[in-house]
N, C-alpha and C. Protein backbone atom coordinates (compact mmCIF):
# COMPACT_ATOMS: atom_id res chain seq x y z
N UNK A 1 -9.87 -1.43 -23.34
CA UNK A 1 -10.48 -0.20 -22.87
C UNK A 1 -9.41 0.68 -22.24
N UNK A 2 -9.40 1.89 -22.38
CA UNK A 2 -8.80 3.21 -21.32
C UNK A 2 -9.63 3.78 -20.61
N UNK A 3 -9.03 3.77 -19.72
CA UNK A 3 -9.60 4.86 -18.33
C UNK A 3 -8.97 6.00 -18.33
N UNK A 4 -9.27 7.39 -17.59
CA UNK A 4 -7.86 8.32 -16.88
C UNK A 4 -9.23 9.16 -15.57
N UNK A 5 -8.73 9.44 -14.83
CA UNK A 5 -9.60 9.78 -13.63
C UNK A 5 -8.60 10.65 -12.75
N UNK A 6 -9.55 11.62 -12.22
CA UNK A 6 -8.93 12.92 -11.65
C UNK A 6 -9.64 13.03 -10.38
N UNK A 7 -9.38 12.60 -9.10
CA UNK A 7 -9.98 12.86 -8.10
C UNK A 7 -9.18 13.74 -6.85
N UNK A 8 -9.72 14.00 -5.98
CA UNK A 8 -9.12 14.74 -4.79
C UNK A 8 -9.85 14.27 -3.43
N UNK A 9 -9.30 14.05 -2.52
CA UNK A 9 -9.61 13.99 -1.11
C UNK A 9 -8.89 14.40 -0.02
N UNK A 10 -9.97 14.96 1.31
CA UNK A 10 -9.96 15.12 2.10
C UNK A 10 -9.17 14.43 3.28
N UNK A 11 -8.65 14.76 4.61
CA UNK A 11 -8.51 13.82 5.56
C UNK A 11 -8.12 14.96 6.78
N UNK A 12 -8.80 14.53 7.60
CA UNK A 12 -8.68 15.13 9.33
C UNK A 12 -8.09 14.23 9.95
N UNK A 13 -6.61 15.21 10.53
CA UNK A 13 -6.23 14.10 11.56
C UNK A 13 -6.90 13.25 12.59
N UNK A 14 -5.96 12.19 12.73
CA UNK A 14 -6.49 10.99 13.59
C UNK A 14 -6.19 11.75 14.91
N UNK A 15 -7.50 11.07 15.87
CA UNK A 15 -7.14 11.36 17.85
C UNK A 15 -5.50 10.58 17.73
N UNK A 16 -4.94 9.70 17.09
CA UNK A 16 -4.06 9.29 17.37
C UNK A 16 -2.84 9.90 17.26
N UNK A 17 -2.92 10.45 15.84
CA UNK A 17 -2.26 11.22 15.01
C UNK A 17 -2.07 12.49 15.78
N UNK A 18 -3.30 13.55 16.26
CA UNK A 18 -2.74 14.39 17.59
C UNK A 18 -2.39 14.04 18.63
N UNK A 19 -2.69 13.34 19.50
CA UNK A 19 -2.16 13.01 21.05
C UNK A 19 -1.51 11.99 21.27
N UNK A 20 -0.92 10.84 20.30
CA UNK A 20 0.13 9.95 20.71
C UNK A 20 1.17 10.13 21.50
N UNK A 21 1.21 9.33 22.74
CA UNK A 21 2.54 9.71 23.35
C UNK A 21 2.72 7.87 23.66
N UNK A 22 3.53 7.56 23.30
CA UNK A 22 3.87 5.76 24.02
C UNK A 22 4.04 5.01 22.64
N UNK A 23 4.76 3.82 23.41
CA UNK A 23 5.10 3.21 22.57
C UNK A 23 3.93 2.03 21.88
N UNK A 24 4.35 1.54 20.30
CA UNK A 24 3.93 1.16 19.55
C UNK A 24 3.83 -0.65 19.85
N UNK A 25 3.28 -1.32 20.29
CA UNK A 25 3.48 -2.62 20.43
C UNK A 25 3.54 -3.42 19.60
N UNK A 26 3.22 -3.07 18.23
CA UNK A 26 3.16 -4.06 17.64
C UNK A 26 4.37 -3.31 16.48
N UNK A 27 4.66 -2.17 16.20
CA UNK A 27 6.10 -1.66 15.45
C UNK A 27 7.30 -1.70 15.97
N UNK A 28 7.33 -1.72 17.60
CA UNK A 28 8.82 -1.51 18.51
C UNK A 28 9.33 -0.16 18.66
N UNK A 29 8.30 0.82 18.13
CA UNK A 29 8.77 1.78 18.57
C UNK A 29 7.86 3.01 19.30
N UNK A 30 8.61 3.64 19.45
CA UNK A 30 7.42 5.43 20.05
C UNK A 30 7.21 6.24 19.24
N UNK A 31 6.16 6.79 19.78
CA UNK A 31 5.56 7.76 18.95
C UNK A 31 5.06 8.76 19.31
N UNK A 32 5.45 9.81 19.31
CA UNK A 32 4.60 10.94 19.65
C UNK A 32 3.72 11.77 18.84
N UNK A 33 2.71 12.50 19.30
CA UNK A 33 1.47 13.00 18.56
C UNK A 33 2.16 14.19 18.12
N UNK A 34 1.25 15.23 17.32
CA UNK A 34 1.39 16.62 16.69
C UNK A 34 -0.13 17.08 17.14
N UNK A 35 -0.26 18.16 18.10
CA UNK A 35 -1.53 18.85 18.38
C UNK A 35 -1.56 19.62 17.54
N UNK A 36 -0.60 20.37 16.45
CA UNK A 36 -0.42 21.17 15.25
C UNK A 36 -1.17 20.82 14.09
N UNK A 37 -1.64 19.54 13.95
CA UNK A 37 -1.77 19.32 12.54
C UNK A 37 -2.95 19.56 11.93
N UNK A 38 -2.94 19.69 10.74
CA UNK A 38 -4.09 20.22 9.57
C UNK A 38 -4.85 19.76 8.68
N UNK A 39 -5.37 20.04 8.00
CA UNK A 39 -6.33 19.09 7.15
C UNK A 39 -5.78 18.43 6.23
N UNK A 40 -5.33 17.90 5.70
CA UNK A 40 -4.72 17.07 4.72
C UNK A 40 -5.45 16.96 3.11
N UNK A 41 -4.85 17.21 2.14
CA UNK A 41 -5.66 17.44 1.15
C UNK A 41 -4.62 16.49 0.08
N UNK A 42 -5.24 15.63 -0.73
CA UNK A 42 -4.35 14.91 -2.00
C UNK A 42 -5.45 15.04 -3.59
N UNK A 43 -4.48 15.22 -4.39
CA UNK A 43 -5.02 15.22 -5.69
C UNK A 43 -4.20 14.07 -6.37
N UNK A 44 -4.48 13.52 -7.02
CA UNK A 44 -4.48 12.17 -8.20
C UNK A 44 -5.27 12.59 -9.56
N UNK A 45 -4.50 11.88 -10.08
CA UNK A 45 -4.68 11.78 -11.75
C UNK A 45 -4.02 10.19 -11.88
N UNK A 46 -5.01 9.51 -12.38
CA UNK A 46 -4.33 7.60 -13.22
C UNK A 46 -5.16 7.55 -14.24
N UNK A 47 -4.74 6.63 -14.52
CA UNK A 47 -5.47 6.15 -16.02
C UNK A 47 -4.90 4.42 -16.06
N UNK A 48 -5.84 4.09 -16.93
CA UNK A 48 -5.10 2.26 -16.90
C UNK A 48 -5.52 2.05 -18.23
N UNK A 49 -5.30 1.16 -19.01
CA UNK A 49 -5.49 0.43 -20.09
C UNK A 49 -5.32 -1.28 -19.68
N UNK A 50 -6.52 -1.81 -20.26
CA UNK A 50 -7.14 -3.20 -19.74
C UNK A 50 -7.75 -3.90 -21.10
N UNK A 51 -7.19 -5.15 -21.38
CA UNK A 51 -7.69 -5.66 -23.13
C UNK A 51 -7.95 -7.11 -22.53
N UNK A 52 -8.74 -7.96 -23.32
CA UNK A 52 -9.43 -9.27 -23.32
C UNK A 52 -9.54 -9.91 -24.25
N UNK A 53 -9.17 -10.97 -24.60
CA UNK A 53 -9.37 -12.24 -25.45
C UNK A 53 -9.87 -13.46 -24.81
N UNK A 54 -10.56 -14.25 -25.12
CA UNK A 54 -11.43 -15.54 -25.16
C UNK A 54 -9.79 -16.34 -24.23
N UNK A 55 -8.82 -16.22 -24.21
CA UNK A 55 -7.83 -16.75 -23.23
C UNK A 55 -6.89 -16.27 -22.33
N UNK A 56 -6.90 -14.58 -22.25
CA UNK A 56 -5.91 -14.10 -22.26
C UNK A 56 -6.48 -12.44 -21.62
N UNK A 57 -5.93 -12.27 -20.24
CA UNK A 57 -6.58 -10.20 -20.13
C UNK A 57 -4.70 -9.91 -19.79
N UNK A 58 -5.22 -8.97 -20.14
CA UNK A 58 -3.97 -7.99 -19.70
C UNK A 58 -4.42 -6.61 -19.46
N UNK A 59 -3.26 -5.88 -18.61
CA UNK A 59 -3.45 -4.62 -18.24
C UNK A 59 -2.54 -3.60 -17.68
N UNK A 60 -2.80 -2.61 -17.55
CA UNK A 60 -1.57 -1.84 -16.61
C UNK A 60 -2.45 -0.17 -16.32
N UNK A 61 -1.49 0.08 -15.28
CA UNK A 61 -2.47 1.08 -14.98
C UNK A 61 -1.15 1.78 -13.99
N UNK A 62 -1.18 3.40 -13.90
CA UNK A 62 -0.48 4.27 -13.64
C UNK A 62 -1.03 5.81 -12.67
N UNK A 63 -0.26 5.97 -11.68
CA UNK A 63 -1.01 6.78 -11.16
C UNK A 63 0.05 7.91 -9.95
N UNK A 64 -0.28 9.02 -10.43
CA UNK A 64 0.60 10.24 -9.79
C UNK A 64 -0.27 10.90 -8.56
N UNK A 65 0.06 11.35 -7.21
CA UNK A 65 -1.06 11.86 -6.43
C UNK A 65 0.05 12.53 -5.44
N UNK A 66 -0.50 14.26 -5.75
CA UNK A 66 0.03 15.34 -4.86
C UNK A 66 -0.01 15.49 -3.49
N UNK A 67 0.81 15.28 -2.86
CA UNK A 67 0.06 15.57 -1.06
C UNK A 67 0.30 16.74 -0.41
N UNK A 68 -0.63 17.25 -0.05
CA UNK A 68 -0.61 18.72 0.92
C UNK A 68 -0.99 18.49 2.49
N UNK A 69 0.28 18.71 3.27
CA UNK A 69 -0.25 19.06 4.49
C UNK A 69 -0.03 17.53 4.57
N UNK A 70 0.02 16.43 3.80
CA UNK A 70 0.57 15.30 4.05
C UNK A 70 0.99 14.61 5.55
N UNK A 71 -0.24 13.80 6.13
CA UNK A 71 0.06 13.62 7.65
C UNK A 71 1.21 12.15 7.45
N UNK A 72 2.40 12.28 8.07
CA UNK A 72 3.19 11.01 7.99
C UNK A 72 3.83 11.01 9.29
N UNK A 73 4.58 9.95 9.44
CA UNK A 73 4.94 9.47 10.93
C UNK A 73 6.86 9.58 10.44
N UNK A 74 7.48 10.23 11.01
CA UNK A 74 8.73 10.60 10.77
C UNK A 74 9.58 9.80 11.63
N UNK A 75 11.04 9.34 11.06
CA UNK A 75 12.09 9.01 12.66
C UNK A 75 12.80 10.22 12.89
N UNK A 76 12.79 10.34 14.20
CA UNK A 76 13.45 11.57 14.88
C UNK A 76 15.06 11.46 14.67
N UNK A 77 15.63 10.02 14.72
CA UNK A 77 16.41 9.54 14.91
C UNK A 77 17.35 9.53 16.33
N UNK A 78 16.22 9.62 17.31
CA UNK A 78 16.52 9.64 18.49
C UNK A 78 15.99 8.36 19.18
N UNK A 79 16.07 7.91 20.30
CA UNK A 79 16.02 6.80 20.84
C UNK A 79 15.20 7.29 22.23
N UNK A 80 14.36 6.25 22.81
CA UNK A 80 13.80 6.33 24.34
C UNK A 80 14.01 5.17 25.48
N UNK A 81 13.89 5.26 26.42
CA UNK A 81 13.65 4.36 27.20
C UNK A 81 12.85 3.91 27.59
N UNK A 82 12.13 2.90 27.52
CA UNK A 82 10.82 2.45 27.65
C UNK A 82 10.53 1.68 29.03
N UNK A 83 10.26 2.06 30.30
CA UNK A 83 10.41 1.28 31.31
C UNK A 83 9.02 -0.06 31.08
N UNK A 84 9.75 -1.22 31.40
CA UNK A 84 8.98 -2.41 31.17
C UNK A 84 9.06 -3.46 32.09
N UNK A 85 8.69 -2.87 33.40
CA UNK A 85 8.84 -3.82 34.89
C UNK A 85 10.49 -3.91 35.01
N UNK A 86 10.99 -5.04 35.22
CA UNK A 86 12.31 -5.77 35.31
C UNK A 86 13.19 -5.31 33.64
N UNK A 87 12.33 -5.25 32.99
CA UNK A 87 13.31 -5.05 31.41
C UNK A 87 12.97 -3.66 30.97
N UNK A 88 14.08 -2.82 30.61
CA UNK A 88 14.13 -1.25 29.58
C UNK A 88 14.19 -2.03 28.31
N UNK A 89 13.39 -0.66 27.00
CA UNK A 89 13.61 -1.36 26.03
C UNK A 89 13.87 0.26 25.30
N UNK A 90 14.80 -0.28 24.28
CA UNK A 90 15.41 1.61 23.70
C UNK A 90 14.89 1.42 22.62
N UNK A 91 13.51 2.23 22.10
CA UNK A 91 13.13 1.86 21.02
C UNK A 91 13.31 3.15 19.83
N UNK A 92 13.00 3.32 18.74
CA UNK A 92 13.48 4.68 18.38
C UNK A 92 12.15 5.58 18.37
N UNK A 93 12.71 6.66 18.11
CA UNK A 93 11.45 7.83 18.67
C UNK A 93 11.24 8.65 17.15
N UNK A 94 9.45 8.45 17.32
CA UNK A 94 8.93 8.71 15.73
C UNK A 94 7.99 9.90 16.19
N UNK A 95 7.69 10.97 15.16
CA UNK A 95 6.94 11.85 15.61
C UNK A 95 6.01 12.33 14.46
N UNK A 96 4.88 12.67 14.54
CA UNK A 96 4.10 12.84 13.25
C UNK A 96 4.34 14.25 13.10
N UNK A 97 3.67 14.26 11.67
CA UNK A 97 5.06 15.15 10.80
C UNK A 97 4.14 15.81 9.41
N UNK A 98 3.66 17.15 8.89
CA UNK A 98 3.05 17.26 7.78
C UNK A 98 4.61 17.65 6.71
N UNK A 99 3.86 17.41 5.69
CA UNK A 99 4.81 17.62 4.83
C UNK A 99 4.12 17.88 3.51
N UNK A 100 4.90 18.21 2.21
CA UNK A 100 3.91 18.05 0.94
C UNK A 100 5.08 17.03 0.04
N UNK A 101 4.22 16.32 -0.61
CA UNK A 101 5.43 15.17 -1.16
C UNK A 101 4.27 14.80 -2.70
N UNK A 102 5.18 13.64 -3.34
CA UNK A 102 4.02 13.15 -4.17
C UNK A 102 4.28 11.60 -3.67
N UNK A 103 3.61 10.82 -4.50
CA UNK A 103 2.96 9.39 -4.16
C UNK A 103 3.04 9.15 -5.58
N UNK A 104 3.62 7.55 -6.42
CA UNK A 104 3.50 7.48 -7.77
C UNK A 104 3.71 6.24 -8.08
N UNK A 105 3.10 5.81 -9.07
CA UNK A 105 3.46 4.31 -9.34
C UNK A 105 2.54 3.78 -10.37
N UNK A 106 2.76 2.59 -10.17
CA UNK A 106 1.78 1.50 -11.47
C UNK A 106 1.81 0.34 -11.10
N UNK A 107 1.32 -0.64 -12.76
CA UNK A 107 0.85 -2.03 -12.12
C UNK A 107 0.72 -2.26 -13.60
N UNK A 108 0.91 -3.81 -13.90
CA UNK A 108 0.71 -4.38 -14.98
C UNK A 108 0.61 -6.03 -14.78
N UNK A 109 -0.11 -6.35 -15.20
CA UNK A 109 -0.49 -7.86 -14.93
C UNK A 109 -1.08 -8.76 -16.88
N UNK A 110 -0.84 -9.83 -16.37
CA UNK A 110 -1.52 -10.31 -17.48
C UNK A 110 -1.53 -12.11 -17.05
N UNK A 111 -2.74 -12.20 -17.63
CA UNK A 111 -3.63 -13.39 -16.76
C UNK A 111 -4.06 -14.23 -18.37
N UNK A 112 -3.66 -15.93 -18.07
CA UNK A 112 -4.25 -17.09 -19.13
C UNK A 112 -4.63 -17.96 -19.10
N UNK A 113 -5.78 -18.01 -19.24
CA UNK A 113 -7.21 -19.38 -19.19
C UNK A 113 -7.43 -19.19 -19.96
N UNK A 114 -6.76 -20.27 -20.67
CA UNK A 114 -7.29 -21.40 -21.97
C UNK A 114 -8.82 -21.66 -21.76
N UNK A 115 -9.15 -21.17 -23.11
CA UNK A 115 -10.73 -21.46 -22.83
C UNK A 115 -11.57 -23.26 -23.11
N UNK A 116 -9.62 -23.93 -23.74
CA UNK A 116 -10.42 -25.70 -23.94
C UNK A 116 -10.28 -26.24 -22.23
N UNK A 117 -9.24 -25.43 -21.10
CA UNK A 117 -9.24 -26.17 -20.09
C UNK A 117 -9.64 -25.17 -18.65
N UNK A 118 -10.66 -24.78 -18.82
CA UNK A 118 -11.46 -23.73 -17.93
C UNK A 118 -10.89 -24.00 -16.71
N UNK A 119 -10.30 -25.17 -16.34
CA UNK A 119 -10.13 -25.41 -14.97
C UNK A 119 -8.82 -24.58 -14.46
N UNK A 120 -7.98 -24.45 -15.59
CA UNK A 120 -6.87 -23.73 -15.08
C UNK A 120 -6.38 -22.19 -15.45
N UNK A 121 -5.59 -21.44 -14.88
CA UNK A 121 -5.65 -19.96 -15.00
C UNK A 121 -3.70 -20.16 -14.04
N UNK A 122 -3.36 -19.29 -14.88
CA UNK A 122 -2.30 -18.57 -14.46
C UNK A 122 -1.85 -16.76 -14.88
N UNK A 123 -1.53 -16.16 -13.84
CA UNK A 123 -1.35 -15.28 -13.50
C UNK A 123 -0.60 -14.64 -12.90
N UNK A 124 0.12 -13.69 -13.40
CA UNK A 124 1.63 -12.38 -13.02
C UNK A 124 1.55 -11.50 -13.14
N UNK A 125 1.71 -10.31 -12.24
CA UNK A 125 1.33 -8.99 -12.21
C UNK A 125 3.24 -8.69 -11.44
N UNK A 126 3.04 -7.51 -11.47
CA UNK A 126 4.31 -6.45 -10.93
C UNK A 126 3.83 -4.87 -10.23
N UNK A 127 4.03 -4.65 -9.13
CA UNK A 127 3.66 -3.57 -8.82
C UNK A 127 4.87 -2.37 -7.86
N UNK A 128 4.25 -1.32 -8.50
CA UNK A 128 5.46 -0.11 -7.50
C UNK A 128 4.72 0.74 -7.72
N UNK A 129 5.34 1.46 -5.90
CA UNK A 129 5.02 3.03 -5.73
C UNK A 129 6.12 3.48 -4.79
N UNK A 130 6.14 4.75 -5.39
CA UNK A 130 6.91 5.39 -4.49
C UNK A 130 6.66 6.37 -3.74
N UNK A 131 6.82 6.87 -2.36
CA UNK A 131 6.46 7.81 -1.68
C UNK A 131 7.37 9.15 -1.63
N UNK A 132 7.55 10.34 -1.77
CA UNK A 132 8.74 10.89 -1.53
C UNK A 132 7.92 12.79 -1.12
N UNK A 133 8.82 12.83 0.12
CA UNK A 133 8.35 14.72 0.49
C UNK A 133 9.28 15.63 -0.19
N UNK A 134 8.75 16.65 -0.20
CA UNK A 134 9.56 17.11 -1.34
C UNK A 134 10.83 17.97 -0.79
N UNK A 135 11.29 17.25 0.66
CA UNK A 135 12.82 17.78 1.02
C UNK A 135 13.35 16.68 0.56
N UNK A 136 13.06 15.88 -0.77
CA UNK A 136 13.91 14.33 -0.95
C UNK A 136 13.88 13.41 0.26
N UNK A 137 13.13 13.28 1.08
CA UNK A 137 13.58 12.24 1.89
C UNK A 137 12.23 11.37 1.17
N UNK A 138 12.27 9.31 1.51
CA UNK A 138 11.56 8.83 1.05
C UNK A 138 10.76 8.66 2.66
N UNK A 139 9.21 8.17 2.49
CA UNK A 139 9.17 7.97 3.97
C UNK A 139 9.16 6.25 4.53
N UNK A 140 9.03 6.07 5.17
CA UNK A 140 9.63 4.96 6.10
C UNK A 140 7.87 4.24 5.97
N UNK A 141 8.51 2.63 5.64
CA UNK A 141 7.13 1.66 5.72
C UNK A 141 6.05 1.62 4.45
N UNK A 142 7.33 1.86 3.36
CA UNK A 142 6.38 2.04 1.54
C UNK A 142 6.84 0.54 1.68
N UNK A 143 5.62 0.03 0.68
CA UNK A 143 6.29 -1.30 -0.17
C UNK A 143 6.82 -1.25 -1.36
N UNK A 144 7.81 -2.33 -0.92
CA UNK A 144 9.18 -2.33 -2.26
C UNK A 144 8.56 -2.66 -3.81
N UNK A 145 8.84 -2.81 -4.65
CA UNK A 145 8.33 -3.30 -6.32
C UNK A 145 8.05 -4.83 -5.51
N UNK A 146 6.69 -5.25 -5.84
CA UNK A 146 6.02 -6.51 -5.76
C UNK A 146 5.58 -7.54 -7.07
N UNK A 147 5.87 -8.37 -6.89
CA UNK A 147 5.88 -9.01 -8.45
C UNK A 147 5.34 -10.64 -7.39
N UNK A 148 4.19 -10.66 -8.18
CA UNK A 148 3.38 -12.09 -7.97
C UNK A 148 3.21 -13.26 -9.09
N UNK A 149 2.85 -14.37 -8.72
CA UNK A 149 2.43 -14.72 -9.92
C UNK A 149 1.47 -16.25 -9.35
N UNK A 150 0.95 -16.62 -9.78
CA UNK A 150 -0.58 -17.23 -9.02
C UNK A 150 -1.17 -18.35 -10.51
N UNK A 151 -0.86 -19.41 -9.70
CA UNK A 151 -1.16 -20.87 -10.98
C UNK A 151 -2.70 -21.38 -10.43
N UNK A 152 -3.45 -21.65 -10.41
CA UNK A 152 -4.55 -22.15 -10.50
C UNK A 152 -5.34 -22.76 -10.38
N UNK A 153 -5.81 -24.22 -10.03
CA UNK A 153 -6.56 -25.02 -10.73
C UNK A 153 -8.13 -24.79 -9.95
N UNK A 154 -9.15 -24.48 -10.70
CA UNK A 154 -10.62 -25.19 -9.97
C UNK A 154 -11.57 -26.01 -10.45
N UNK A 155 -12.82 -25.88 -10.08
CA UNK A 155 -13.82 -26.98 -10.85
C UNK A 155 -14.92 -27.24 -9.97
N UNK A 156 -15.68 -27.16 -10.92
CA UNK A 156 -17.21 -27.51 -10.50
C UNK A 156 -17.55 -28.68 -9.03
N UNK A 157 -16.47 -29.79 -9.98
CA UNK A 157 -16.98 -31.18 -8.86
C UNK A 157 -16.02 -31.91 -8.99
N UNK A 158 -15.56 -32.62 -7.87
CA UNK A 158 -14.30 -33.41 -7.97
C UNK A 158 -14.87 -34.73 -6.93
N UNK A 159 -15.33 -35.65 -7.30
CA UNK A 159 -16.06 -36.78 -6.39
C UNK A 159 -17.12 -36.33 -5.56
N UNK A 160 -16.91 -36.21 -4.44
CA UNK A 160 -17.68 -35.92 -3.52
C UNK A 160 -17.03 -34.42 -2.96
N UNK A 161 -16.54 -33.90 -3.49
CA UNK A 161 -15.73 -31.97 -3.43
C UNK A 161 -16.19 -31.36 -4.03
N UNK A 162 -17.48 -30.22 -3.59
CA UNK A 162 -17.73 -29.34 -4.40
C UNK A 162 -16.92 -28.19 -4.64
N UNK A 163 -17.01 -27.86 -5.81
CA UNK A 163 -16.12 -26.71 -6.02
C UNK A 163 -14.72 -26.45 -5.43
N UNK A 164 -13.66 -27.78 -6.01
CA UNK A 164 -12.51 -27.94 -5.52
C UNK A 164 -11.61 -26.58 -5.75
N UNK A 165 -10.52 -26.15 -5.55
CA UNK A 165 -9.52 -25.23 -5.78
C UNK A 165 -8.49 -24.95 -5.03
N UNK A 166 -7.42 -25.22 -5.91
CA UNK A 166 -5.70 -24.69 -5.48
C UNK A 166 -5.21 -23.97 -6.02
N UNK A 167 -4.89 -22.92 -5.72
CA UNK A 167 -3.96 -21.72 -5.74
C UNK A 167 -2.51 -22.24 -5.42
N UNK A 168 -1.43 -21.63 -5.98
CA UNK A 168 0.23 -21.74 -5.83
C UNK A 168 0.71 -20.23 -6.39
């Protein structure tokens, strides 16, 4: 089968996204808000192609998406001091940031269960996207090309184990 699909959405900044001031506990760093910011608007266009046999799916699928007004979290490349009782901590200083950029990528996988041994299935896919504003900079905290792959075994009944299963 083919797909291709054309959607658009909305987004209002986050309370966070305007008034952040402090640091991030669980990133290590600061952040400050934008009381400036605007509605955020993205358009997309993907499409995928997806096929099936009695042992065997495969697929892949591709997808481009415009960003306007694009809310993202920038490094200043400046540093703060973070007073923390007895310990300072210099963490770097991030500030939210609109921009217009695109967003792009794909995915392709292909998956095989033998239909004489139902119990087992193996499976490998590969995935990428890329983020980029359109002063060329990329932004900070995309994931890299991901490539999985996932062996199998389950089953109805295994002694007294219902519905046993291992994944690797």
């Amino acid at each position: 089968s083919v797909a291709f699909n054309l959607a658009t959405s909305f987004s209002v900044p986050e309370p966070n996204q305007l008034f952040a001031f402090g640091a991030d506990e669980y990133a290590d760093i600061f952040i400050q808000g934008n009381e400036s910011l605007e509605l955020e608007q993205q358009i997309e266009v993907n499409g995928r192609v997806y096929g099936s046999k009695p042992s065997y799916d495969f697929g892949a699928g591709i997808f481009y998406r415009y960003l306007n007004n694009f809310i993202n979290l920038l490094e200043t490349g400046g540093f703060t001091t973070i007073d923390a009782g007895h310990l300072d901590s210099l963490l770097p200083y991030y500030v939210y940031s609109q921009n217009q950029g695109t967003v792009w990528g794909g995915q392709a996988f292909f998956e095989y269960h033998p239909a004489e041994l139902k119990w087992l299935r193996f499976r490998t896919s590969a995935a990428f996207q890329e983020t980029k504003l359109d002063d060329d900079r990329y932004l900070p905290f995309q994931p890299p090309l991901r490539l999985e792959q996932l062996l199998e075994f389950s089953g109805r009944k295994l002694n007294y184990i219902q519905r046993p299963f291992i994944g690797i």
